[in-house]
Protein backbone atom coordinates (compact mmCIF):
# COMPACT_ATOMS: atom_id res chain seq x y z
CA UNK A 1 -18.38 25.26 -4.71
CA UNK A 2 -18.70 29.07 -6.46
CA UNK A 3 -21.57 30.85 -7.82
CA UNK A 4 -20.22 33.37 -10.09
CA UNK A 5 -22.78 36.23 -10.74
CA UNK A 6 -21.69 38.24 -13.70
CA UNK A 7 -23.96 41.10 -15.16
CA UNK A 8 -22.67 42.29 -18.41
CA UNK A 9 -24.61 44.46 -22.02
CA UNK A 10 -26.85 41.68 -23.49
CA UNK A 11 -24.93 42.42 -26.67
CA UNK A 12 -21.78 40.67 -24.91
CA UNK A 13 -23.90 37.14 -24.57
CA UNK A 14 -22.24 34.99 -26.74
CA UNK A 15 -18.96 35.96 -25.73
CA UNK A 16 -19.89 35.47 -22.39
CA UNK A 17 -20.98 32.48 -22.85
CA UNK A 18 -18.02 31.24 -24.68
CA UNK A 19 -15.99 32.22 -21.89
CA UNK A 20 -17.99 30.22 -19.37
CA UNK A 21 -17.88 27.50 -21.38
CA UNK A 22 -14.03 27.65 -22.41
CA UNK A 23 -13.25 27.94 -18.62
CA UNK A 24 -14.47 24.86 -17.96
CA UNK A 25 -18.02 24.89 -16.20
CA UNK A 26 -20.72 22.60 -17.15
CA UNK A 27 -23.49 25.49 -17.57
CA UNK A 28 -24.57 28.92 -16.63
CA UNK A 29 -28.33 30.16 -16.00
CA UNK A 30 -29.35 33.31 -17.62
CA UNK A 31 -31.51 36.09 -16.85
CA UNK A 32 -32.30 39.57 -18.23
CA UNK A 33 -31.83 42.30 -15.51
CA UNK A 34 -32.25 45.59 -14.96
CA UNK A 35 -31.07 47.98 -12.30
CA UNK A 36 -30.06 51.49 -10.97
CA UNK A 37 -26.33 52.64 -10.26
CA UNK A 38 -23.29 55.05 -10.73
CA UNK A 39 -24.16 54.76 -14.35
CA UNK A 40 -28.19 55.50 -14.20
CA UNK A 41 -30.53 53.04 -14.91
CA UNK A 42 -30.76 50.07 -17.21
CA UNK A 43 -34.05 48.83 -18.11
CA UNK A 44 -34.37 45.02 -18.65
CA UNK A 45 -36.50 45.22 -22.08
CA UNK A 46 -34.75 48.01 -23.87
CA UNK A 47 -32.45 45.68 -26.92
CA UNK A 48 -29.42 45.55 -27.10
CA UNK A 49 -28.78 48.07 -24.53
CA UNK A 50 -30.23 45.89 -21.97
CA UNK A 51 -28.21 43.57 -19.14
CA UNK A 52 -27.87 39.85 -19.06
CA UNK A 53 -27.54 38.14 -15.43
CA UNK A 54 -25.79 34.93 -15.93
CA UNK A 55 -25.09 32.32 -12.89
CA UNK A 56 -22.70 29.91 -12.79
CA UNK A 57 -21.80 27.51 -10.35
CA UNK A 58 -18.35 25.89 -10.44
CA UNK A 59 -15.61 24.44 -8.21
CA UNK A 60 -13.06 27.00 -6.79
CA UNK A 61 -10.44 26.62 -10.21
CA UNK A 62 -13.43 26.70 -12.63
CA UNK A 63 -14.08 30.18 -10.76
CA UNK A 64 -10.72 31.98 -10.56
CA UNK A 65 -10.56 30.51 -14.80
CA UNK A 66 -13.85 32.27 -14.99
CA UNK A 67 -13.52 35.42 -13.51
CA UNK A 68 -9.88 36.02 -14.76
CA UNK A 69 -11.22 35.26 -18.22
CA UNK A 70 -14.26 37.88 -17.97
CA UNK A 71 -11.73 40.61 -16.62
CA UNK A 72 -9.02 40.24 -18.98
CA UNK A 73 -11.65 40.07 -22.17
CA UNK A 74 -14.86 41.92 -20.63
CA UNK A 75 -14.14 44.52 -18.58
CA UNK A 76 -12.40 46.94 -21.39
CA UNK A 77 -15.29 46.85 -23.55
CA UNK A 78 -18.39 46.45 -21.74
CA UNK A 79 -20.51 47.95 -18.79
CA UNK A 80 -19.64 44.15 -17.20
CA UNK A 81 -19.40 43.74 -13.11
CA UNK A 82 -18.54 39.88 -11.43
CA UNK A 83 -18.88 38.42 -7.94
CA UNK A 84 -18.55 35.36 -6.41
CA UNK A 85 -19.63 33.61 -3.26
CA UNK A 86 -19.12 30.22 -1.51
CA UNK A 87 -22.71 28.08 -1.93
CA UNK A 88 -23.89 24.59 -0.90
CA UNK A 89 -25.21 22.88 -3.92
CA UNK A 90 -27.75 19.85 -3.12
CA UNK A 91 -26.51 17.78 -6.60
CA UNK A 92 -22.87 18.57 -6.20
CA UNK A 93 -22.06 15.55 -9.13
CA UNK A 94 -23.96 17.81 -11.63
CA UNK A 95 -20.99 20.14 -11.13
């Protein structure tokens, strides 16, 4: 199993979210963020130029779907980085 971790502009949501679901995952957790990098700083509660965090976890194909998805229609248009990591999920048959 994947996590995918992608922190994107809040204003992106429900595109994001219509790429998770269109890749084929079952859900995604989300989570406003706020952080410090190249770019400055991002505060969590500042509209619609905050970040959304949003977690998914997904098998290995759901993943590459995922990711490939969020470069090819994300990256040109928002502040939008992705990473992934190998996890042990608990309730795999929820996945």
């Amino acid at each position: 199993m994947k996590l995918v971790t992608i922190v994107c502009e809040e204003i992106a949501t429900k595109q994001l979210l219509r790429i998770v679901a269109d890749s084929g995952a079952h859900g995604a957790t989300l989570s406003r963020a706020s952080g410090v990098g190249r770019h400055g700083k991002r505060a969590a509660d500042i509209g619609e130029s905050a970040n959304v965090r949003v977690e998914v976890v997904c098998a290995g194909e759901v993943a590459e779907c995922l990711i490939s998805a969020v470069e090819r229609e994300m990256f040109r248009h928002y502040a939008c980085t992705v990473w992934e990591c190998d996890v042990r999920v608990r309730r795999p048959e929820k996945f």
